[in-house]
Protein backbone atom coordinates (compact mmCIF):
# COMPACT_ATOMS: atom_id res chain seq x y z
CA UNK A 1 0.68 14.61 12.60
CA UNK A 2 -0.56 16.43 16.17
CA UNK A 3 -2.80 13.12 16.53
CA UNK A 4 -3.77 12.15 19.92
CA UNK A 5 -3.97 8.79 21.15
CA UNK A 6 -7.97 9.07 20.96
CA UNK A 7 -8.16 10.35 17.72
CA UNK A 8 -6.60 9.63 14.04
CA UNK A 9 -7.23 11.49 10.74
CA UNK A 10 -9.74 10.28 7.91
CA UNK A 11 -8.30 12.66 5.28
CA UNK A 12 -8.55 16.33 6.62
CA UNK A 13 -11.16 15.55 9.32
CA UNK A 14 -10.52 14.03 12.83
CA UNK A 15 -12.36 10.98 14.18
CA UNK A 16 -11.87 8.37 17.09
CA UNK A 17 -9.03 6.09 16.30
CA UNK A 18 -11.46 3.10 16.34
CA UNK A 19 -13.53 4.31 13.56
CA UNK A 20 -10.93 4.93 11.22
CA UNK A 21 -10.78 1.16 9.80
CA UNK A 22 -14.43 1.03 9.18
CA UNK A 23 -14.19 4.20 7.58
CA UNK A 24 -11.42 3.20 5.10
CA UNK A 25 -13.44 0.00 4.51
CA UNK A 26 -16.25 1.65 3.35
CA UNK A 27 -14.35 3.66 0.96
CA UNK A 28 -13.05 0.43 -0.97
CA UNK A 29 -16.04 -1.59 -0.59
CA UNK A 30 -17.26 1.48 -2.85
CA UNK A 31 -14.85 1.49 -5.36
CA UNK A 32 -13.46 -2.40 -5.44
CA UNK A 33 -15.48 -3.70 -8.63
CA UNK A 34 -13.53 -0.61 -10.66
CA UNK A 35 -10.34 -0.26 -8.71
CA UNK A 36 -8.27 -1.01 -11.35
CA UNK A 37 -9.85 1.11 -14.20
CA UNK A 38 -9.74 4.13 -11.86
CA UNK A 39 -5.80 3.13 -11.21
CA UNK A 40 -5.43 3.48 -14.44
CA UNK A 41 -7.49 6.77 -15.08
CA UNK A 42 -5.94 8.49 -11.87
CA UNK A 43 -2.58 7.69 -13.17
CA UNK A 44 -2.63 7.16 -16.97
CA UNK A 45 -1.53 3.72 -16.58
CA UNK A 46 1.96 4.94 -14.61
CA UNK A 47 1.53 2.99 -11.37
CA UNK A 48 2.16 -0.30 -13.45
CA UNK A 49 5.66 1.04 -13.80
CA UNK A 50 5.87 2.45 -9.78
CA UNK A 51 4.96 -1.51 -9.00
CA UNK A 52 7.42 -2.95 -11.36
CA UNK A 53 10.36 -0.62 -9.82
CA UNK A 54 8.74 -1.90 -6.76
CA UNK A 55 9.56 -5.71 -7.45
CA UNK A 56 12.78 -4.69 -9.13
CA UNK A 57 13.66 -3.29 -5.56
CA UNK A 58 12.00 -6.29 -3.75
CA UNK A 59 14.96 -8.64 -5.12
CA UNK A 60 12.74 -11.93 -4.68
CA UNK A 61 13.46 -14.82 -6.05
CA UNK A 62 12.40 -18.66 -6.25
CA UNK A 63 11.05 -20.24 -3.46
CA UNK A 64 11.18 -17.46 -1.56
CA UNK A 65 8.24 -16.78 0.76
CA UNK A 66 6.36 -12.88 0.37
CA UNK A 67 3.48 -11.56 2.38
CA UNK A 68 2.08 -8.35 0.27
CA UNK A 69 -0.53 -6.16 2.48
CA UNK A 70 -2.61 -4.16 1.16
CA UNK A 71 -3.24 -6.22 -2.12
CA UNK A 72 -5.99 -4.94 -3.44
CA UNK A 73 -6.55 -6.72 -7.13
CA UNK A 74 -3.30 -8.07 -6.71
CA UNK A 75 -1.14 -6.18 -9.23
CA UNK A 76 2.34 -6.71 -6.87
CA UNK A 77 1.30 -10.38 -6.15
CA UNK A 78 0.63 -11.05 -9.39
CA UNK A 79 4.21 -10.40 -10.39
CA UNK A 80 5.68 -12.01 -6.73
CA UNK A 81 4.06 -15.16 -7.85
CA UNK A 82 5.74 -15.63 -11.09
CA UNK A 83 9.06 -15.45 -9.32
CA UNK A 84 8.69 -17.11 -6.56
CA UNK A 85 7.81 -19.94 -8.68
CA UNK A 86 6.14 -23.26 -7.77
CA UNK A 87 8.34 -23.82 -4.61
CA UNK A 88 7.71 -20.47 -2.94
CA UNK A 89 4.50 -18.72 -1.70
CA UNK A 90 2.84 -15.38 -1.91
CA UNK A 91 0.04 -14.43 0.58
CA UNK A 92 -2.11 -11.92 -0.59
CA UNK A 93 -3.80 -10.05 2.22
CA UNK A 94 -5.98 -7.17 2.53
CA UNK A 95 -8.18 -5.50 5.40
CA UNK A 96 -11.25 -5.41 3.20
CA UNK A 97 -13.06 -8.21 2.37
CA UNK A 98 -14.30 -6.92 -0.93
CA UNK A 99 -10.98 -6.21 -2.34
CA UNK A 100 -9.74 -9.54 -0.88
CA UNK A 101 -12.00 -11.06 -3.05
CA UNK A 102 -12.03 -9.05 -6.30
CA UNK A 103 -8.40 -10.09 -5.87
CA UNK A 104 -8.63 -13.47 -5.40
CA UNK A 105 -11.04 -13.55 -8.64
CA UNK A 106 -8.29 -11.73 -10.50
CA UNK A 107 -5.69 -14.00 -9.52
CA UNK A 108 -7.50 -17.56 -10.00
CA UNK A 109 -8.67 -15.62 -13.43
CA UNK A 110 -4.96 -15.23 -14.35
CA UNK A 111 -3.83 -19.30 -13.32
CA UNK A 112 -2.49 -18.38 -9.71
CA UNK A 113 -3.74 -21.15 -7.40
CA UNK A 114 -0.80 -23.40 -6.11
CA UNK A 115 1.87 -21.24 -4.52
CA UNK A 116 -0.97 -18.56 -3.37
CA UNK A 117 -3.08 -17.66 -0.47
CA UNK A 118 -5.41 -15.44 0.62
CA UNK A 119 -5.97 -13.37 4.06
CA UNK A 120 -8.31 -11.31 5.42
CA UNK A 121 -5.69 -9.48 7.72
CA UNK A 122 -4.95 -5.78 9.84
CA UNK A 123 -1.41 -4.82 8.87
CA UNK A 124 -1.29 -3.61 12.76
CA UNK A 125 -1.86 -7.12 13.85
CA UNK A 126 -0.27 -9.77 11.64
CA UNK A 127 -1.08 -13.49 12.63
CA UNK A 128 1.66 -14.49 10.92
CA UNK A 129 5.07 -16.36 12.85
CA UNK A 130 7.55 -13.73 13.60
CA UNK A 131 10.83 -14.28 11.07
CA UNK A 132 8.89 -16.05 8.45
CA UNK A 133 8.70 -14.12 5.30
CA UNK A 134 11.87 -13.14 2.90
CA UNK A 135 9.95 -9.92 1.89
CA UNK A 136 7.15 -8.09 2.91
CA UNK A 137 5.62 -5.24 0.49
CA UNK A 138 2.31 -2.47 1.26
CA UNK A 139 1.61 -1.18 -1.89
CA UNK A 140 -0.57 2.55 -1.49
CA UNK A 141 -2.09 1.07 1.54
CA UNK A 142 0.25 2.39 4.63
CA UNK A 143 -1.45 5.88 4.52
CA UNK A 144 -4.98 4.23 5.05
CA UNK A 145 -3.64 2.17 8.62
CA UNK A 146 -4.54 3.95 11.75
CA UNK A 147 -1.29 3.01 13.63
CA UNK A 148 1.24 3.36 10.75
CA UNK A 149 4.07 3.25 13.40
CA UNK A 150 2.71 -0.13 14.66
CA UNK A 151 2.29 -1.58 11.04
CA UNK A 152 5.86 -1.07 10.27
CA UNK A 153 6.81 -2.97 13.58
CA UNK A 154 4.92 -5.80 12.76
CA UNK A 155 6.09 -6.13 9.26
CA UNK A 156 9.50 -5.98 11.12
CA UNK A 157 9.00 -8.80 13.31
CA UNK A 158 7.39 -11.14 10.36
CA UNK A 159 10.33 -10.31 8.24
CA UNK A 160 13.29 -12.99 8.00
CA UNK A 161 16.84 -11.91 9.15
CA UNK A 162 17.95 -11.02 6.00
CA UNK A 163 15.03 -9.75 4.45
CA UNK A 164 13.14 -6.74 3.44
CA UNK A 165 10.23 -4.87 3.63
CA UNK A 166 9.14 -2.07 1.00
CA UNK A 167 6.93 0.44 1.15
CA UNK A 168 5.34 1.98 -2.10
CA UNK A 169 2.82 4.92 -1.34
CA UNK A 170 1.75 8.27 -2.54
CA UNK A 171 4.29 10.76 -1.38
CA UNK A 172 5.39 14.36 -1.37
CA UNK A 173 6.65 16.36 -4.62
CA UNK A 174 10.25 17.59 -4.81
CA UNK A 175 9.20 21.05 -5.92
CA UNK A 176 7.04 23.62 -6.22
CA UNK A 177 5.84 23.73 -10.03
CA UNK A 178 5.15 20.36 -9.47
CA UNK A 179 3.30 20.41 -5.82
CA UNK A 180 1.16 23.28 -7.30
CA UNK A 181 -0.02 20.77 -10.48
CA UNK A 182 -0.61 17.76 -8.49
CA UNK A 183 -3.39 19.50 -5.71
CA UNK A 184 -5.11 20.95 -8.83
CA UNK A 185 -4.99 17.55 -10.22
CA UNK A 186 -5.81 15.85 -7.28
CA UNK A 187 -8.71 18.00 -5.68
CA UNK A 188 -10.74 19.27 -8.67
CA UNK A 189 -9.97 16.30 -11.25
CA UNK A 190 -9.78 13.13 -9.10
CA UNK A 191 -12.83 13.60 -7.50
CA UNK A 192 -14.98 14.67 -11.04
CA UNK A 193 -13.11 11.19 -12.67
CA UNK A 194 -14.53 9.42 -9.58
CA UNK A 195 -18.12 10.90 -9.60
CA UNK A 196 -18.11 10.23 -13.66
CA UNK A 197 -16.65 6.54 -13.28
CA UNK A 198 -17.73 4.95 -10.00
CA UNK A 199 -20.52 7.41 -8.69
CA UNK A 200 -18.43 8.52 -5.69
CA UNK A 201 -17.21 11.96 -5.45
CA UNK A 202 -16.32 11.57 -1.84
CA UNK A 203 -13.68 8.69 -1.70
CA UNK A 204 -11.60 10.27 -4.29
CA UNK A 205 -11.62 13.32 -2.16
CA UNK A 206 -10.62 11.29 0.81
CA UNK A 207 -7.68 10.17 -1.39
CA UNK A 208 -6.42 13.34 -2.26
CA UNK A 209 -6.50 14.26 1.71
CA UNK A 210 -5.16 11.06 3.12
CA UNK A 211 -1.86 11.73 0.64
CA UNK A 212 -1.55 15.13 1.52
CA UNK A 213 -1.97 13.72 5.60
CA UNK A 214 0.87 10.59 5.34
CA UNK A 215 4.71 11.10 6.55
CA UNK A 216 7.11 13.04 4.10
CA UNK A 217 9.85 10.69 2.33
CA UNK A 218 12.42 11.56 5.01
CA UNK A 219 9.91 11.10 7.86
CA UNK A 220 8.53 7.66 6.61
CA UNK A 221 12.16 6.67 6.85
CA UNK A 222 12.60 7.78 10.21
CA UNK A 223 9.49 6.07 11.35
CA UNK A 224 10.79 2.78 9.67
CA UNK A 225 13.83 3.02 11.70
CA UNK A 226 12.54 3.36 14.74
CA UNK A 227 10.55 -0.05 14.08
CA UNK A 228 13.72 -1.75 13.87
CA UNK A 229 14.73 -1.46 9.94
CA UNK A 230 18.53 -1.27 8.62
CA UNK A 231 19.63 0.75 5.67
CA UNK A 232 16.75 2.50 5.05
CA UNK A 233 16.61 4.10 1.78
CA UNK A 234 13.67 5.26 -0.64
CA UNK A 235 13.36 6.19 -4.38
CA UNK A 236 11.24 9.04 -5.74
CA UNK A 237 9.37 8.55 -8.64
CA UNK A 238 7.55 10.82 -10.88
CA UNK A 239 9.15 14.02 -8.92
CA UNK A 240 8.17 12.83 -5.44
CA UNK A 241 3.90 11.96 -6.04
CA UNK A 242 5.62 8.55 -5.63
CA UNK A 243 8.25 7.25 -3.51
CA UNK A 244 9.50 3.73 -2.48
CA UNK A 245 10.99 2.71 0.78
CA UNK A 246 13.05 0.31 1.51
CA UNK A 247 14.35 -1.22 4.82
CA UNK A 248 16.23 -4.19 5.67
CA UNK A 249 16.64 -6.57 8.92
CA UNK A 250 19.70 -8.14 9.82
C-alpha cells in the first residue's frame, strides 16, 4: 500500500491519516438518504445475494449475540435479527451518524426494536468487552477504515472463542476480460449513475478508487491472520468484484 504512518489513501490521492475519517464521512453523509437505490443501480440488485452468501457463511443462530460494523441501512442486520431471534442481539453500528440513523429508521420501519441496538462506533476502536460477540461481520466498509490492520484486531479481540468474523468487500477480478469490464464500468458509469441519481459525481469516483486501493483476496487473508484469525478462508463472487472472508478464533 507504500502508506506511511503520517499519511493514508482517500481513493487515489494521499492525505494525513487523521483526515481520512472525516473524509469518508462526508462521502456518506452525501449519499445516505439514497444508499440503497444506488446499491441497487451500481449492482443491479446482486449485492442482496453477496449479503445472503454472507449470512449463509456467518452460521448464526438463536440467541446468539452479532455486532455488524459498517451497517449502513442495515441490509446484514436485518437478516442477523431474524435469526438470532428474541433471545439474542444484533448491534448495528456505523461510523457515520447519518447512516446510523437512516438505518435505525429502516429497521424500526421493518418491526426490529427488542433484540436490536444501535452504535455510533470506529471499527479501530470498539467499546465493546473483549470475547463477547459469537460473530462479527463489516459489510463493504473495511476499505473505507484508515487502520484496516487495527480493525481486524479489534474485531478479533471482541469475538468469542469459537466464533467468527467475516468480511464482505469489493475485491479484485480473477481475470483479465473481466478486470478490463469492471474499470470501464466503474470509472465512466458509476460516477454518471451517481451525478444522475444523487447529484454527486465525486463520491462514486472515490468508490471506484478506494476498491481498486484495498488488499487483494490473498492479502486480506494474510492481514487477518496476522490479527490473530484461524482458518482463514474467502469466497469469490461474481469473478472476484466480490469476495468474502472468513476467519475463526479458537
Amino acid at each position: 500500500m507504500n502508506e506511511s504512518r503520517e499519511e493514508t489513501h482517500f481513493g487515489y490521492r494521499k492525505v494525513p491519516r487523521e483526515e481520512k475519517s472525516t473524509l469518508v464521512r462526508g462521502v456518506f453523509d452525501s449519499v445516505a438518504s439514497r444508499y440503497d437505490l444506488m446499491n441497487d443501480l451500481m449492482s443491479m440488485g446482486i449485492h442482496r445475494l453477496w449479503k445472503r452468501f454472507a449470512v449463509d457463511l456467518s452460521g448464526v443462530r438463536a440467541g446468539q449475540q452479532v455486532l455488524d460494523l459498517a451497517s449502513g441501512t442495515g441490509d446484514l442486520a436485518e437478516r442477523f435479527a431474524g435469526l438470532v431471534g428474541p433471545e439474542g442481539l444484533v448491534m448495528m453500528t456505523d461510523i457515520n451518524a447519518n447512516m446510523l440513523r437512516t438505518g435505525r429508521d429502516r429497521m424500526l420501519d421493518h418491526g426490529h426494536a427488542g433484540n436490536v441496538q444501535y452504535a455510533q462506533v470506529n471499527a479501530e476502536q470498539l467499546p465493546f468487552p473483549d470475547n463477547c460477540f459469537d460473530c462479527i461481520t463489516i459489510g463493504f466498509g473495511l476499505r473505507n477504515v484508515t487502520d484496516k490492520q487495527k480493525a481486524l484486531e479489534a474485531m478479533y479481540a471482541a469475538l468469542k472463542p469459537g466464533g467468527r468474523a467475516l468480511v464482505l468487500e469489493f475485491s479484485h477480478p480473477v481475470n483479465k476480460p473481466l478486470q478490463k469490464l469492471y474499470d470501464l464500468y466503474s470509472f465512466t458509469l458509476l460516477p454518471k449513475i451517481g451525478k444522475l441519481v444523487v447529484d454527486d459525481e465525486e463520491s462514486y469516483r472515490y468508490l471506484a478508487e478506494s476498491i481498486r486501493m484495498h488488499p487483494n483476496q490473498e492479502s486480506l487473508k494474510e492481514m487477518m491472520e496476522a490479527a490473530g484469525f484461524e482458518k482463514c478462508d474467502y469466497h469469490n463472487l461474481t469473478g472476484g468484484v466480490v469476495a468474502i472472508h472468513r476467519g475463526f478464533k479458537f
